[in-house]
PDB file of N, CA and C in Angstrom:
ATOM      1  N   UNK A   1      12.410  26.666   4.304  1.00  0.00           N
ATOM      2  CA  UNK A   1      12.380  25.290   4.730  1.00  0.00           C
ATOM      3  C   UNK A   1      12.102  24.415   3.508  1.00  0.00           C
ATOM      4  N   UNK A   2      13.097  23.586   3.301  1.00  0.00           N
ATOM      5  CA  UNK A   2      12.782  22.711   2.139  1.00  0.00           C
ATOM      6  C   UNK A   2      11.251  21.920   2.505  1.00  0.00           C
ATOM      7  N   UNK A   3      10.603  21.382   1.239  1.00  0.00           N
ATOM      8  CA  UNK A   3      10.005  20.470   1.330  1.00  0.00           C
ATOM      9  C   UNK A   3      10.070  19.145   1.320  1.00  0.00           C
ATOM     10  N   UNK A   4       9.431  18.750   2.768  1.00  0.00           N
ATOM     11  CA  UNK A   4      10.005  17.282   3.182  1.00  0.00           C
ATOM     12  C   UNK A   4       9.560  16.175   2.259  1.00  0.00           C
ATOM     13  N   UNK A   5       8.071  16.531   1.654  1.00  0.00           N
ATOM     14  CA  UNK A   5       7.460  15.624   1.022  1.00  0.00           C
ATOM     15  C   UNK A   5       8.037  15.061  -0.238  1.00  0.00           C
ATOM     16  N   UNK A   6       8.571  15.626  -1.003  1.00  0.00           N
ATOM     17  CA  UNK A   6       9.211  15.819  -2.359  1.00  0.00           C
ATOM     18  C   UNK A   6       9.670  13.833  -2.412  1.00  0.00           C
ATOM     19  N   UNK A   7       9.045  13.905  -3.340  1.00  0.00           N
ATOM     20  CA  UNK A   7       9.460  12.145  -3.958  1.00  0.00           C
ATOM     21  C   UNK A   7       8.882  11.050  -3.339  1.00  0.00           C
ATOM     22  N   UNK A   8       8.011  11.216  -2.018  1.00  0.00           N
ATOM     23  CA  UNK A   8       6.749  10.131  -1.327  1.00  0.00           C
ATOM     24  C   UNK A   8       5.779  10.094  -2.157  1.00  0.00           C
ATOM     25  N   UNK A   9       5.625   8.854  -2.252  1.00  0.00           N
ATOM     26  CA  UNK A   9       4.214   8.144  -2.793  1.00  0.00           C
ATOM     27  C   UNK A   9       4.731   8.580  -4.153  1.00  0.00           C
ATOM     28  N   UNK A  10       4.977   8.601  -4.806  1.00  0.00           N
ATOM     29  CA  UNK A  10       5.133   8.578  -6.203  1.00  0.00           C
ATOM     30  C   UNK A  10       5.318   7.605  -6.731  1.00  0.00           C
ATOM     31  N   UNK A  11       4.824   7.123  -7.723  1.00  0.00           N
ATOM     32  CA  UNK A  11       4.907   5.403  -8.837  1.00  0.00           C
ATOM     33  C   UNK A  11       5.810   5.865  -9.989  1.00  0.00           C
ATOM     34  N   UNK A  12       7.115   5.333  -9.627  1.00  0.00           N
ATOM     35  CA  UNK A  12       8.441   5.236 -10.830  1.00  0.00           C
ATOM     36  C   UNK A  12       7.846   5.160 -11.888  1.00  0.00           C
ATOM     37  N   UNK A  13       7.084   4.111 -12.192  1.00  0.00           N
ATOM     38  CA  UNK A  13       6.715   3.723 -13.283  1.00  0.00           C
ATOM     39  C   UNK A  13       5.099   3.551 -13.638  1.00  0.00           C
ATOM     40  N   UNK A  14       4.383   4.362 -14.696  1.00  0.00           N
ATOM     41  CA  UNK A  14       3.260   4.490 -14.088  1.00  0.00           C
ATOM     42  C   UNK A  14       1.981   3.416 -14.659  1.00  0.00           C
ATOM     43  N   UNK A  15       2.330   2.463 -15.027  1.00  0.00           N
ATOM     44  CA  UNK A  15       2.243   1.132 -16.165  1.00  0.00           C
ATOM     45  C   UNK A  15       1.666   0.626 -14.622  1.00  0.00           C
ATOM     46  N   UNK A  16       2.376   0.457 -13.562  1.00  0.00           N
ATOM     47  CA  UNK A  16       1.946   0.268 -12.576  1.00  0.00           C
ATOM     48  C   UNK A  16       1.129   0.110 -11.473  1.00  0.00           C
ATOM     49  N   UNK A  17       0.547   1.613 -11.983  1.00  0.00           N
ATOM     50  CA  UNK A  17      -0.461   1.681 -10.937  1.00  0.00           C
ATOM     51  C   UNK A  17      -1.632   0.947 -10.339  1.00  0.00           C
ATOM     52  N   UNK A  18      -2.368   0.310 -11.682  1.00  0.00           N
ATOM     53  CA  UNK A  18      -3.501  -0.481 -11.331  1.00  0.00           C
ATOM     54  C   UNK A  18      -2.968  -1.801 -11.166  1.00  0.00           C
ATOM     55  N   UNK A  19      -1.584  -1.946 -11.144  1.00  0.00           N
ATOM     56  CA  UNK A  19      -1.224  -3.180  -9.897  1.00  0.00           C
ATOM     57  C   UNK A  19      -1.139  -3.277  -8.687  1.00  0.00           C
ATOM     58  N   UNK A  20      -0.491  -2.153  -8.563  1.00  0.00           N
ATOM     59  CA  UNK A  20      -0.345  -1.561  -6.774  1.00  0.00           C
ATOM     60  C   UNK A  20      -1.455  -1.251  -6.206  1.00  0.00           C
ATOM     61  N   UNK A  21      -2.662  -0.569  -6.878  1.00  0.00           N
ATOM     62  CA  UNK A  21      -4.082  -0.836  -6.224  1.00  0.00           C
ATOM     63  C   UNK A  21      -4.897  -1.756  -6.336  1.00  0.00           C
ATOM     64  N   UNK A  22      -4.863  -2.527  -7.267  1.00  0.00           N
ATOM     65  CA  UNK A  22      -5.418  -4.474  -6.926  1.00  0.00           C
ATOM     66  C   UNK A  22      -4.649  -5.082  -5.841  1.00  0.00           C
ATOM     67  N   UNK A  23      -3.533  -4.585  -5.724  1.00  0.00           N
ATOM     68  CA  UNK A  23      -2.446  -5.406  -4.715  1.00  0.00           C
ATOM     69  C   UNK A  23      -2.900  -5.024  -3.158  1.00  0.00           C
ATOM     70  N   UNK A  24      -3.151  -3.638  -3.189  1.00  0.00           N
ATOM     71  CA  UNK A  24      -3.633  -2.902  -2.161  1.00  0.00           C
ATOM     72  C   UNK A  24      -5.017  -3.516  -1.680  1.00  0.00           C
ATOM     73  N   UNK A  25      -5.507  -3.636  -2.522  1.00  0.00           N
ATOM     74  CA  UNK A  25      -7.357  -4.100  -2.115  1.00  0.00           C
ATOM     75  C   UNK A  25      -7.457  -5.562  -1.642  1.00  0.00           C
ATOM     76  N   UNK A  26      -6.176  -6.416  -2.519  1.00  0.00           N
ATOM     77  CA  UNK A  26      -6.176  -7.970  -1.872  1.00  0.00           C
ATOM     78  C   UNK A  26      -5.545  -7.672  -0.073  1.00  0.00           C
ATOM     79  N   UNK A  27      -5.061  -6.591   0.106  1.00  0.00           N
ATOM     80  CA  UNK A  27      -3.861  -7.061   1.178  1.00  0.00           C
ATOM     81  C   UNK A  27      -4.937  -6.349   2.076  1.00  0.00           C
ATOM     82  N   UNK A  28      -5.992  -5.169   1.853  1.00  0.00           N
ATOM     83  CA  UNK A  28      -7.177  -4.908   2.769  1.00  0.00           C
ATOM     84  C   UNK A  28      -7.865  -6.167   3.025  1.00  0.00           C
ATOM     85  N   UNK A  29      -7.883  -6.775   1.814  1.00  0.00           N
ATOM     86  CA  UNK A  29      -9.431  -7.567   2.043  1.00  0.00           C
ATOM     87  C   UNK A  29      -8.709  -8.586   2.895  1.00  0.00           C
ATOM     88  N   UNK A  30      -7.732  -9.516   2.951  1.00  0.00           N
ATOM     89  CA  UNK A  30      -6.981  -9.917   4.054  1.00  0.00           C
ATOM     90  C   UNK A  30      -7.229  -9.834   5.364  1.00  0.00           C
ATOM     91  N   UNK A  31      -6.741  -8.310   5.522  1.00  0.00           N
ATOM     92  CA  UNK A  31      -6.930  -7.477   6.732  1.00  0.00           C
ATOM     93  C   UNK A  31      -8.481  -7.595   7.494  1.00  0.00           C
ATOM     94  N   UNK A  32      -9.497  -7.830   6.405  1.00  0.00           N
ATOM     95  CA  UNK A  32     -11.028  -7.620   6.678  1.00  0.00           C
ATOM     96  C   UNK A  32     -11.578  -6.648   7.008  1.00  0.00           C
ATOM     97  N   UNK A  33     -10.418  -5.341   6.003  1.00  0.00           N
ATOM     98  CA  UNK A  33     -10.992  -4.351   5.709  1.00  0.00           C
ATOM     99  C   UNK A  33     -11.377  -4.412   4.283  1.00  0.00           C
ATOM    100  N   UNK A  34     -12.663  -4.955   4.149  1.00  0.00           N
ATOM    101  CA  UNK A  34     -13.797  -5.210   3.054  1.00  0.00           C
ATOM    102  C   UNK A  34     -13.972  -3.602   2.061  1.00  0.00           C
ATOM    103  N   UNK A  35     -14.131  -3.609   1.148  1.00  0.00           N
ATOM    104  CA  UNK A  35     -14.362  -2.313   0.200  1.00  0.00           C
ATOM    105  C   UNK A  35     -13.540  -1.404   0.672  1.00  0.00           C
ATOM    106  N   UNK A  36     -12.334  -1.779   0.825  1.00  0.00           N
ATOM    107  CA  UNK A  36     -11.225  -0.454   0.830  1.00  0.00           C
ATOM    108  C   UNK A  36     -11.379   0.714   0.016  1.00  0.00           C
ATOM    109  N   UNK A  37     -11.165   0.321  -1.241  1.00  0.00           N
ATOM    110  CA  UNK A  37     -11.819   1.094  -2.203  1.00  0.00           C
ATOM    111  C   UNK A  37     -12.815   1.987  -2.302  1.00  0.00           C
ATOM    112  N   UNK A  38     -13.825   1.620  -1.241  1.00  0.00           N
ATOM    113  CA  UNK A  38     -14.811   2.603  -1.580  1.00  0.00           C
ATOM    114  C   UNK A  38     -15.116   3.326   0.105  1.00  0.00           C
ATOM    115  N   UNK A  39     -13.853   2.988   1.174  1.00  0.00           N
ATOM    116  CA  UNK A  39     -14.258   3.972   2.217  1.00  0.00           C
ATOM    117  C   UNK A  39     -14.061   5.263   2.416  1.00  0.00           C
ATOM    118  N   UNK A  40     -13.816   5.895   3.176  1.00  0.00           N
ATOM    119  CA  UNK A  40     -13.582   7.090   3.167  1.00  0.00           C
ATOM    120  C   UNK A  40     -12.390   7.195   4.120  1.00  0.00           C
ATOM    121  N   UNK A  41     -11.209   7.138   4.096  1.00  0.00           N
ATOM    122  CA  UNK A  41      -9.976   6.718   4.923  1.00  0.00           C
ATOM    123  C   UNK A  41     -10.068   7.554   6.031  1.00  0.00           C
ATOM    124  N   UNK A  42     -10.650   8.372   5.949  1.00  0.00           N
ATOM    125  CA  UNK A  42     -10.798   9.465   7.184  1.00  0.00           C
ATOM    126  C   UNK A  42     -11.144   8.981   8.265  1.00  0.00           C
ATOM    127  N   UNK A  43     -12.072   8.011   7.889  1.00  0.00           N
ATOM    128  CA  UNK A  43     -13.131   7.315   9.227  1.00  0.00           C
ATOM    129  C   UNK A  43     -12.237   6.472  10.015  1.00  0.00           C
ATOM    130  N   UNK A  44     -10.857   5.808   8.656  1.00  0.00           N
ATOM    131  CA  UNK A  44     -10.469   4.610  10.052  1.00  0.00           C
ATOM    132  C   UNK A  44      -9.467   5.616  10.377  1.00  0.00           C
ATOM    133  N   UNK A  45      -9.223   4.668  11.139  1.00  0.00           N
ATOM    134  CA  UNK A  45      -7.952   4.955  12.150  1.00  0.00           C
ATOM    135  C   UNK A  45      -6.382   4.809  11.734  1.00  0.00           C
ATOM    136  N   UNK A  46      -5.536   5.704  12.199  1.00  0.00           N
ATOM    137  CA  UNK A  46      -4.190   5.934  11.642  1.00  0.00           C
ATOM    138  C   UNK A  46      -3.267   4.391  11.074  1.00  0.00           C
ATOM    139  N   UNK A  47      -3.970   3.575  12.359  1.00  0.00           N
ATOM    140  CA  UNK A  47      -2.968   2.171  12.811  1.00  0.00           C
ATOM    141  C   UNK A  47      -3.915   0.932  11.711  1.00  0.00           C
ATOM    142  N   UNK A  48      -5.560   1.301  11.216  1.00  0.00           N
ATOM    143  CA  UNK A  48      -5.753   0.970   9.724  1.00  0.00           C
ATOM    144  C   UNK A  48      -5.566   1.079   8.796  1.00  0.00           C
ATOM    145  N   UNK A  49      -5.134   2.190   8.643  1.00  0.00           N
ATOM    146  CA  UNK A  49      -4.501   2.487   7.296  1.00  0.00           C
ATOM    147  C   UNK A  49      -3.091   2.507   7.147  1.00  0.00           C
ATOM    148  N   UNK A  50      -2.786   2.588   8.025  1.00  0.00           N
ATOM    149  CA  UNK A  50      -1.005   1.740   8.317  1.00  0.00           C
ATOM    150  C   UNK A  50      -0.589   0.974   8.016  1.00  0.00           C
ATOM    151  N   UNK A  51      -1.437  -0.124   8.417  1.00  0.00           N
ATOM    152  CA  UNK A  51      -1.451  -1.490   8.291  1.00  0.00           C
ATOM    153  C   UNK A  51      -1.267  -2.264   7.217  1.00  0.00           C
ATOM    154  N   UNK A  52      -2.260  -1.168   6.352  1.00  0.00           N
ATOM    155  CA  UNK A  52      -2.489  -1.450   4.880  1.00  0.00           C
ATOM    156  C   UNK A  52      -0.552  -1.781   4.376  1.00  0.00           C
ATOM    157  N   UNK A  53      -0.245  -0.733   4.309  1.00  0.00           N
ATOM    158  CA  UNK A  53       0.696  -0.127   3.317  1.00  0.00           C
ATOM    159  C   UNK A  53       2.128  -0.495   4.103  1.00  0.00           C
ATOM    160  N   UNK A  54       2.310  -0.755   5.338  1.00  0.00           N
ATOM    161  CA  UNK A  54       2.967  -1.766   6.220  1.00  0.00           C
ATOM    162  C   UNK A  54       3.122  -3.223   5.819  1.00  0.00           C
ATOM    163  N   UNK A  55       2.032  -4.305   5.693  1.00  0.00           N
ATOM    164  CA  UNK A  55       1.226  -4.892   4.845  1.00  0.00           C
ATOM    165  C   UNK A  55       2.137  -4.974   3.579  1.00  0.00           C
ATOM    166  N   UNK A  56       1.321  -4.741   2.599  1.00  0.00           N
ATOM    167  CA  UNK A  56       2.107  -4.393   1.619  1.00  0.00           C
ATOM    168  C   UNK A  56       3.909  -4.604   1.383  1.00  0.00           C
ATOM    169  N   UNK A  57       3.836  -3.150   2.173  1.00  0.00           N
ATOM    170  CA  UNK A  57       5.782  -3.569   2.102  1.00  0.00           C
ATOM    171  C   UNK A  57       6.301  -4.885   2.251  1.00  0.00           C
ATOM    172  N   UNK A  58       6.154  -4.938   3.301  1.00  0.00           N
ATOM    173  CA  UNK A  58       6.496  -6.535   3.818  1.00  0.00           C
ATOM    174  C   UNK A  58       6.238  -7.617   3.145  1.00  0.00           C
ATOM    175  N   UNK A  59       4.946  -7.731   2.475  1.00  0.00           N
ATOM    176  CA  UNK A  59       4.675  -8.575   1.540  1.00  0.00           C
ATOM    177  C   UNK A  59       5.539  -8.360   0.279  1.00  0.00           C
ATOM    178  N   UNK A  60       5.840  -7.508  -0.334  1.00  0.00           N
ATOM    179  CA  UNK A  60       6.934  -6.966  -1.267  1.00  0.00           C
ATOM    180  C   UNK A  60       9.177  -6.955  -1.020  1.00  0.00           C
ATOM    181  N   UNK A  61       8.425  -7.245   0.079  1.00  0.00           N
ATOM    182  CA  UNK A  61       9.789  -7.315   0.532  1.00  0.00           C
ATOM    183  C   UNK A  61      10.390  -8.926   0.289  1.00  0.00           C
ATOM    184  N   UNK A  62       9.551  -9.965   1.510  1.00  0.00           N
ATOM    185  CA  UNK A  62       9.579 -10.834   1.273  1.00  0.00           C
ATOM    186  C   UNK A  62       9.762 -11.586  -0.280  1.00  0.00           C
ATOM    187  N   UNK A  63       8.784 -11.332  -0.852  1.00  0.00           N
ATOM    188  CA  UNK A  63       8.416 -11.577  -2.542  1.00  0.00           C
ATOM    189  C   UNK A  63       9.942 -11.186  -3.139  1.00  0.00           C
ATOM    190  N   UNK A  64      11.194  -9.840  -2.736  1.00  0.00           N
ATOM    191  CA  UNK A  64      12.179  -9.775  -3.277  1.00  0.00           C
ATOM    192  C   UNK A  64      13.076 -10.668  -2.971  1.00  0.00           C
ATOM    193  N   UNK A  65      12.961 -11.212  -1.754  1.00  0.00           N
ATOM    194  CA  UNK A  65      14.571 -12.068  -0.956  1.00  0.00           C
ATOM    195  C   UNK A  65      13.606 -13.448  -1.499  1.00  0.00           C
ATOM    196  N   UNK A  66      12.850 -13.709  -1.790  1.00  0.00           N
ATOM    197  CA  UNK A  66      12.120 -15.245  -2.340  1.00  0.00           C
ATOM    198  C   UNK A  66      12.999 -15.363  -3.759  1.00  0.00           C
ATOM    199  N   UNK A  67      13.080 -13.910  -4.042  1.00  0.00           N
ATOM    200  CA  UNK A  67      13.425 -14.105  -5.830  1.00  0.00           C
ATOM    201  C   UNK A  67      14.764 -14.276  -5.846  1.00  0.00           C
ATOM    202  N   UNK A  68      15.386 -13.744  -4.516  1.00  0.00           N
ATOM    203  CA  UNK A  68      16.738 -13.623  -4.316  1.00  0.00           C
ATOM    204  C   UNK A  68      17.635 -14.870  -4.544  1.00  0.00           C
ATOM    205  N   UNK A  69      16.543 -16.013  -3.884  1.00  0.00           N
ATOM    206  CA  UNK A  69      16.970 -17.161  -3.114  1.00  0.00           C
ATOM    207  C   UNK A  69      17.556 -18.195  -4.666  1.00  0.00           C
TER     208      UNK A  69
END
């Protein structure tokens, strides 16, 4: 059985990263999930941490068709 995971979550470029997790922590703290950073993701719930990175996209998405315009 191949592996399904192969190429998720990976950062193209890795110059990156500590943008995508400042970006991540503004779009929690939003949410008024306060110290993202320092919870333990286990505790929340599937549809919190979803949200996050749901969130995110969308906000990234938008931000592309803005640049589009």
């Amino acid at each position: 059985m191949a592996n399904r995971n192969t190429g998720r979550n990976r950062i193209l470029v890795p110059e990156a990263r500590q943008g995508l997790n400042q970006f991540k922590m503004e779009v929690a703290n939003e949410l008024g999930l306060t110290n993202y950073d320092q919870i333990d993701k286990g505790n929340l719930t599937s549809r919190e941490n979803g949200y996050v990175g749901g969130t995110m996209v969308k906000k990234m998405v938008e931000s592309y068709q803005n640049g589009l315009k």
